[in-house]
N, C-alpha and C. Protein backbone atom coordinates (compact mmCIF):
# COMPACT_ATOMS: atom_id res chain seq x y z
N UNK A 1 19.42 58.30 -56.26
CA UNK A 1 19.77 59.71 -56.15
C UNK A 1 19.65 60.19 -54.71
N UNK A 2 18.90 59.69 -54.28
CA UNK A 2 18.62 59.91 -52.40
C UNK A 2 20.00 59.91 -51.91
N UNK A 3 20.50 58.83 -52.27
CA UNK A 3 21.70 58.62 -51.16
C UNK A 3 23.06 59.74 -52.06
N UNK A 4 23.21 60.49 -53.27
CA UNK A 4 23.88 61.25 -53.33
C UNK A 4 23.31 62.99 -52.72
N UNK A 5 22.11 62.92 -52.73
CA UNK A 5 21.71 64.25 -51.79
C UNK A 5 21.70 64.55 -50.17
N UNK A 6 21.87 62.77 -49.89
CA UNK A 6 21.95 62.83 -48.43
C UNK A 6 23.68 63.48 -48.27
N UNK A 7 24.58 62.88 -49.33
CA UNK A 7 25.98 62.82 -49.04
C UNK A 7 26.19 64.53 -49.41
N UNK A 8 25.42 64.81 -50.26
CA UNK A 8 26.03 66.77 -50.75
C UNK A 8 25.07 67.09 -49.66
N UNK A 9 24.15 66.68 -48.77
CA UNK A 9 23.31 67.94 -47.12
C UNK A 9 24.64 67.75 -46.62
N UNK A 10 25.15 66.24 -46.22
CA UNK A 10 26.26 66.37 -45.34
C UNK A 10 27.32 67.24 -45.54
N UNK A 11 27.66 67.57 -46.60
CA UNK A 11 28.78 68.35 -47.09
C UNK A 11 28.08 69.83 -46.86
N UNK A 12 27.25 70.05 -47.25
CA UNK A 12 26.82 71.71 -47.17
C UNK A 12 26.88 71.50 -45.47
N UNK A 13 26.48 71.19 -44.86
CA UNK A 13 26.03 71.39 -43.04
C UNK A 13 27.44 70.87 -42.41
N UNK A 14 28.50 70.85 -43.23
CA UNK A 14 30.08 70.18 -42.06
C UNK A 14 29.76 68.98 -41.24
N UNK A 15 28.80 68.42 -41.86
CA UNK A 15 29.21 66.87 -41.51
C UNK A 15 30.17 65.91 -42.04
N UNK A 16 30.09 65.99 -43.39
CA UNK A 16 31.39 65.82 -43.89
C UNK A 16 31.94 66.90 -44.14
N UNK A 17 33.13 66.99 -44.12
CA UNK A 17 35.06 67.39 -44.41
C UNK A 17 34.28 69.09 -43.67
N UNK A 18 33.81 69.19 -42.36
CA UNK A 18 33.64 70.33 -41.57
C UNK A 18 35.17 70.21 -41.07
N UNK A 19 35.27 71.94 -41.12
CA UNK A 19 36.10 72.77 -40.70
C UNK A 19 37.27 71.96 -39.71
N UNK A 20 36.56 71.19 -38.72
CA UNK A 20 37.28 70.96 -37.43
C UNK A 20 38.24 69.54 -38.19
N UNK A 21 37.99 68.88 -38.73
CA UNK A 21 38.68 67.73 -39.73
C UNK A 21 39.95 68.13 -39.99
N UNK A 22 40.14 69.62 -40.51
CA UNK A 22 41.46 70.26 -41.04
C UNK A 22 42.22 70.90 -39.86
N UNK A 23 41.99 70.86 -38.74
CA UNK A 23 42.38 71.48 -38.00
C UNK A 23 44.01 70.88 -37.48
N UNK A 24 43.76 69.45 -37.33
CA UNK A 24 44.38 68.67 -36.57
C UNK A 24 45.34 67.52 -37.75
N UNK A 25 45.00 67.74 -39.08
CA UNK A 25 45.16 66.93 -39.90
C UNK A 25 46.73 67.49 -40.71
N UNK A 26 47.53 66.64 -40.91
CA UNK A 26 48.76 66.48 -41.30
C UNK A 26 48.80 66.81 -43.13
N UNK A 27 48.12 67.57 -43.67
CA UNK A 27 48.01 67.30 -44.68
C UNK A 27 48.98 67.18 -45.84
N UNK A 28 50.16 67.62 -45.89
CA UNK A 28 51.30 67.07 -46.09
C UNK A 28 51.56 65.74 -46.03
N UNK A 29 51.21 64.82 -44.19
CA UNK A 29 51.41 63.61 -45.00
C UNK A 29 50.40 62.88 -45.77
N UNK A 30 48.84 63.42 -45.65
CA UNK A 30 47.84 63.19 -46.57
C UNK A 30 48.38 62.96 -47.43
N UNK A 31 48.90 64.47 -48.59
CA UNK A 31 49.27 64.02 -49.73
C UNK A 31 50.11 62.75 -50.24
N UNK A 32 51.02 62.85 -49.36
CA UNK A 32 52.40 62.03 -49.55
C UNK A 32 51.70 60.70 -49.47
N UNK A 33 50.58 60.32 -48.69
CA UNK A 33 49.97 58.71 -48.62
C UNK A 33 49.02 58.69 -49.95
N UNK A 34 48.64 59.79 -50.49
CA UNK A 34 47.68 59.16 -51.95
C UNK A 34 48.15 59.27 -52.62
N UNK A 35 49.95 60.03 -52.83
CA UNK A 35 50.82 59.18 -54.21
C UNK A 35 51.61 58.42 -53.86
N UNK A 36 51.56 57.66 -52.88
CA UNK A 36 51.81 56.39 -52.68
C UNK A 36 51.09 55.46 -53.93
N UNK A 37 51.83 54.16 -53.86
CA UNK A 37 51.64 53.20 -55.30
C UNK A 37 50.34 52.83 -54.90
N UNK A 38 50.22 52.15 -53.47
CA UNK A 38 49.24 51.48 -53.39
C UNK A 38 47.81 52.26 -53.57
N UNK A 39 48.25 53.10 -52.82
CA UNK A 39 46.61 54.20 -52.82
C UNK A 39 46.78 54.63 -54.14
N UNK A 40 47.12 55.48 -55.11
CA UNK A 40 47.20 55.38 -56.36
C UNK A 40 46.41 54.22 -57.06
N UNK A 41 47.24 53.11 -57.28
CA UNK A 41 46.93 51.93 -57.96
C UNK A 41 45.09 51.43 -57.46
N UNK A 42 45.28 51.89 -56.30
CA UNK A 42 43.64 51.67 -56.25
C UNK A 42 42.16 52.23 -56.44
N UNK A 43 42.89 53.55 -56.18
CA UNK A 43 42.01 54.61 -56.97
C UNK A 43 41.77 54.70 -58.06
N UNK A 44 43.18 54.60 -58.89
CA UNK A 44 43.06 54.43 -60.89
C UNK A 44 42.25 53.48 -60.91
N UNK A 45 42.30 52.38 -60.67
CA UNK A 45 41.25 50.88 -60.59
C UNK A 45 40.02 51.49 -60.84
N UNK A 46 39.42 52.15 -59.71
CA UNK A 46 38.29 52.16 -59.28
C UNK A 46 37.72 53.65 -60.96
N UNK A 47 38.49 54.52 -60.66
CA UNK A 47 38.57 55.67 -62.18
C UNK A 47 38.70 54.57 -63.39
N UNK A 48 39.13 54.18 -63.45
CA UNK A 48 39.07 53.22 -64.93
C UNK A 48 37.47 52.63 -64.90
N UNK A 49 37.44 52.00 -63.95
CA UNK A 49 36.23 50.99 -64.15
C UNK A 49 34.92 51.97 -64.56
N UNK A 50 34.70 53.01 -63.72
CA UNK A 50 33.76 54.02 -63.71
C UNK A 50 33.97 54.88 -65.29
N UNK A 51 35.15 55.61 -65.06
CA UNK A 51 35.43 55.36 -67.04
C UNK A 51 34.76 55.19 -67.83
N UNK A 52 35.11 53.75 -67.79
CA UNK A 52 34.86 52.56 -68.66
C UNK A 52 33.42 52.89 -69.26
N UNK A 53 32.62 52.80 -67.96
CA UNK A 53 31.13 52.74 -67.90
C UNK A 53 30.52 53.36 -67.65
N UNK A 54 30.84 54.84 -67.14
CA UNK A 54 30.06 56.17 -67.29
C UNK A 54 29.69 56.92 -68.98
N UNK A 55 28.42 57.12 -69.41
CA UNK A 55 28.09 57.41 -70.45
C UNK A 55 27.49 59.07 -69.81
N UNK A 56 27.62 59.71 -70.29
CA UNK A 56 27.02 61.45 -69.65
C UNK A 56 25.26 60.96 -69.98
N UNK A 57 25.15 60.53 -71.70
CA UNK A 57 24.08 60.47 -72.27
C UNK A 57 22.95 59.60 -71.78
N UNK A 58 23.57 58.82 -70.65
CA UNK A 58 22.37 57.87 -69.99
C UNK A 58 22.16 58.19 -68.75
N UNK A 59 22.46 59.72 -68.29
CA UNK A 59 21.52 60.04 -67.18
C UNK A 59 21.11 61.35 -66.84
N UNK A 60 20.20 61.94 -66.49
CA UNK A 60 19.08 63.26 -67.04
C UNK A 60 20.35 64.05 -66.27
N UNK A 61 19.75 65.29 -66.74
CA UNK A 61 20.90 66.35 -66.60
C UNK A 61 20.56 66.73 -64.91
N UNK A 62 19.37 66.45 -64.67
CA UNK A 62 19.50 66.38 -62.57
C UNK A 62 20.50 65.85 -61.66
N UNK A 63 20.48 64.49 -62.56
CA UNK A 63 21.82 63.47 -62.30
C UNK A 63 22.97 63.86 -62.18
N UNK A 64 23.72 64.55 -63.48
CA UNK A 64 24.49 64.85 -63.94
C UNK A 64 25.03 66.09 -63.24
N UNK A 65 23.69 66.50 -63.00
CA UNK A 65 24.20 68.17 -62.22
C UNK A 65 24.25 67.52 -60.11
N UNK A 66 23.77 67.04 -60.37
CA UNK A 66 24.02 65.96 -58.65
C UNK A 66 25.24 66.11 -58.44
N UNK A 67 26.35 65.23 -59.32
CA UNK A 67 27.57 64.70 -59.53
C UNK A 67 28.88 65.88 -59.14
N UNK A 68 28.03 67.04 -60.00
CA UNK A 68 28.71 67.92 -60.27
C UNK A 68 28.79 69.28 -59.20
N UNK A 69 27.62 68.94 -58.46
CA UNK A 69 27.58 69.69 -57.50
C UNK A 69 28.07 69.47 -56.37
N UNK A 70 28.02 67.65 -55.74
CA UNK A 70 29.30 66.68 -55.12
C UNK A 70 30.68 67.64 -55.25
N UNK A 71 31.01 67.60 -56.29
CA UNK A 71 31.69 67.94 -56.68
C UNK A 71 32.72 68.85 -56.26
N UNK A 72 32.17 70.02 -57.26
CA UNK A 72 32.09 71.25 -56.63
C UNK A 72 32.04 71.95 -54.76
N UNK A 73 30.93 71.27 -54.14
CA UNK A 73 30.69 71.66 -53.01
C UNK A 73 31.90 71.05 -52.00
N UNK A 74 32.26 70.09 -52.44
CA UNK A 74 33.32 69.28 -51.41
C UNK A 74 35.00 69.88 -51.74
N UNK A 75 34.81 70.65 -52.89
CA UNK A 75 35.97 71.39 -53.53
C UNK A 75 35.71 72.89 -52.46
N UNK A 76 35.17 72.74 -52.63
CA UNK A 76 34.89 74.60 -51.71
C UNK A 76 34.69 74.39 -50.36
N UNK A 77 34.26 73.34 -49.44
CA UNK A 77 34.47 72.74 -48.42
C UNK A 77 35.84 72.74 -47.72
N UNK A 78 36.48 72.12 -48.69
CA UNK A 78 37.81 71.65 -48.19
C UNK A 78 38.67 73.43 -48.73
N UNK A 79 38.43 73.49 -49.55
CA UNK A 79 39.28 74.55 -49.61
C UNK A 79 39.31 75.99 -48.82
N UNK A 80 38.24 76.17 -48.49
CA UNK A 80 37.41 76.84 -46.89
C UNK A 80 38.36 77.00 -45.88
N UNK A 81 38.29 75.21 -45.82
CA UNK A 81 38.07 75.19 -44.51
C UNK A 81 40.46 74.58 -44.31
N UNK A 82 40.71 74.26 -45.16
CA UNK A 82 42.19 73.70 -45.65
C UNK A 82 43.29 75.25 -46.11
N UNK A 83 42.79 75.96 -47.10
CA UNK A 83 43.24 76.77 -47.71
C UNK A 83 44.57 76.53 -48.59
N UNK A 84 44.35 74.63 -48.92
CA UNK A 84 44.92 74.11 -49.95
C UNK A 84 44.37 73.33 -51.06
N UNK A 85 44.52 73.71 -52.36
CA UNK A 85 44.00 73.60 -53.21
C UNK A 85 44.10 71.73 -54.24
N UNK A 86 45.61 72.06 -53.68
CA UNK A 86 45.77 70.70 -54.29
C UNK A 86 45.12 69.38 -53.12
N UNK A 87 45.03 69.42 -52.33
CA UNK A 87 44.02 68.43 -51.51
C UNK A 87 42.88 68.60 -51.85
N UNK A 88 42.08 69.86 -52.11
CA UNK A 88 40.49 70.07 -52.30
C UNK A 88 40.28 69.57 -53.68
N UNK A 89 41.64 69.44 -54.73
CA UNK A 89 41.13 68.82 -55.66
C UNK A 89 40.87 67.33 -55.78
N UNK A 90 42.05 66.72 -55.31
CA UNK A 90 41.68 65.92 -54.75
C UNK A 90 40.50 64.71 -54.06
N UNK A 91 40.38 65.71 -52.87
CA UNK A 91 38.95 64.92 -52.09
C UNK A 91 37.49 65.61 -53.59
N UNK A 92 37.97 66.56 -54.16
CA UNK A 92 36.25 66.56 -55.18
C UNK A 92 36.22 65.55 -56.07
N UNK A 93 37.58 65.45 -56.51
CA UNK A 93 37.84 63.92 -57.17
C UNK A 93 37.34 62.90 -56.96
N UNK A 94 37.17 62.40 -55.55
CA UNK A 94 36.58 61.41 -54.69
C UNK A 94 35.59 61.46 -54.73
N UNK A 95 34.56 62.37 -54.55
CA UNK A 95 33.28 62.42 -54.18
C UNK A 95 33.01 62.90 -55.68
N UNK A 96 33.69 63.05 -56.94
CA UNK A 96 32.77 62.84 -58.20
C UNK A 96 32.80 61.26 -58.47
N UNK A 97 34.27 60.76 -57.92
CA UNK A 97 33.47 59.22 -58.19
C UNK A 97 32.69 58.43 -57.38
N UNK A 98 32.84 58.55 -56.14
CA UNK A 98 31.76 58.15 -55.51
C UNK A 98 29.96 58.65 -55.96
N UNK A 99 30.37 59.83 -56.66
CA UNK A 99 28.58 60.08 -57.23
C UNK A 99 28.20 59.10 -58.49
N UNK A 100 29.76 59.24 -59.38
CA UNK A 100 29.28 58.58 -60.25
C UNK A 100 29.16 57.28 -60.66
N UNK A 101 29.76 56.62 -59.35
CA UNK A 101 29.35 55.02 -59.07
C UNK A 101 28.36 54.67 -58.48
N UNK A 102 27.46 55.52 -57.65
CA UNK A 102 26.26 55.69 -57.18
C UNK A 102 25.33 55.51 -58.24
N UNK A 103 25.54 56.52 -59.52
CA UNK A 103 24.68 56.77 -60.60
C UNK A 103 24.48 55.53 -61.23
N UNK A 104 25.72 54.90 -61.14
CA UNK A 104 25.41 53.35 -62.08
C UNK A 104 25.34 52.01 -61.46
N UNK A 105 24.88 52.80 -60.19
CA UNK A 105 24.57 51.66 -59.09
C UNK A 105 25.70 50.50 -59.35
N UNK A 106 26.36 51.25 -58.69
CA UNK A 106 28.00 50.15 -58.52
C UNK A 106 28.41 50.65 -57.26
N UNK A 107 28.65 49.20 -56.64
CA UNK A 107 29.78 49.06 -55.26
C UNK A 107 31.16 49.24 -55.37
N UNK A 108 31.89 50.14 -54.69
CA UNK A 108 33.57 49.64 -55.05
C UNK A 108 33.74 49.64 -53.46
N UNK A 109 34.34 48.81 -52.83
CA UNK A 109 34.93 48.63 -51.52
C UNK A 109 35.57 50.20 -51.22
N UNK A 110 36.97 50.06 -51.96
CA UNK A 110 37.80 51.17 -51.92
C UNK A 110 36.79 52.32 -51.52
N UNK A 111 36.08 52.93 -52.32
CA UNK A 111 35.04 53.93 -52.04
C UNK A 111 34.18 53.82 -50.85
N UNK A 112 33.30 52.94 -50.96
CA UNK A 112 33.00 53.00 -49.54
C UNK A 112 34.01 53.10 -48.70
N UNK A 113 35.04 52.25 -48.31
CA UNK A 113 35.39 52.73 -47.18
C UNK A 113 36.22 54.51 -46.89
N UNK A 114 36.22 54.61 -48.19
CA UNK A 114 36.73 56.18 -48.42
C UNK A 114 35.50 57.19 -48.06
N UNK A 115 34.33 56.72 -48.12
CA UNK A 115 33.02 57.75 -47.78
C UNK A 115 33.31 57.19 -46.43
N UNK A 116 33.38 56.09 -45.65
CA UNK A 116 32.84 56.25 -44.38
C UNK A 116 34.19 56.81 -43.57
N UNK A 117 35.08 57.02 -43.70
CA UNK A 117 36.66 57.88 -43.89
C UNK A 117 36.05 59.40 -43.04
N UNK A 118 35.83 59.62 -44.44
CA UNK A 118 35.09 60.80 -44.36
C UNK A 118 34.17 61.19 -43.53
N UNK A 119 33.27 60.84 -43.29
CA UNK A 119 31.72 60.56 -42.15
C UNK A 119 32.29 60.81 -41.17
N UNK A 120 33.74 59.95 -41.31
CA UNK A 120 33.92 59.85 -39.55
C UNK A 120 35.14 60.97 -39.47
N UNK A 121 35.60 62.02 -40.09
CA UNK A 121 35.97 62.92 -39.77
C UNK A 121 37.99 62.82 -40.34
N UNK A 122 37.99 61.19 -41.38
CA UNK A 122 39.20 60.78 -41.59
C UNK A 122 39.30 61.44 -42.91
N UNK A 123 40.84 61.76 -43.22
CA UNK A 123 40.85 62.11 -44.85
C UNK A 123 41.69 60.70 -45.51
N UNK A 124 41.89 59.84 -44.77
CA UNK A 124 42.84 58.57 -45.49
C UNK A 124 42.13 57.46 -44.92
């Protein structure tokens, strides 16, 4: 759980997806690159697997509210700081599965390199 509270400080304090990220960012062709097949096809991957194996009932509602606050906060982040909705849904998308592969202590490549994306100020 450490390492999903370190990732929602970063998000509350604009370390991740801060203001200056959207400034310079094409987000138009953002979109247009994550319904692309490939980025698609790899994301569903990674949503299926988590799916698969996320149970709500096997983790305390702290957990659960962790996930959800990821969530949430990176939705209101981006939408802040973007003043587009369909991207902010998007990137909360991301960072609910990145919480909730955290929760079941699972690696996905794809994800990581999509959090460190992020860190470093990238949305792709």
């Amino acid at each position: 759980m450490k390492e999903l509270e370190t990732i929602l400080e970063e998000i509350k304090s604009g370390k991740i997806l801060g203001e200056e990220m959207f400034f310079e960012s094409d987000l138009d062709s953002v979109l247009d690159i994550r319904d692309e097949p490939e980025f698609e096809e790899r994301w569903m991957k990674v949503y299926e697997n988590i799916k698969g194996e996320f149970k709500a009932e096997n983790f305390t509602p702290e957990q659960l509210s962790l996930v959800e606050s990821l969530r949430k906060e990176s939705f209101l982040a981006v939408s802040k700081s973007s003043g587009q909705h369909e991207i902010s849904s998007y990137i909360s998308d991301d960072f609910e599965l990145i919480g909730k592969a955290a929760l079941l202590n699972r690696r996905f490549e794809f994800l990581d390199q999509m959090l460190e994306k992020y860190r470093n100020g990238g949305l792709i």
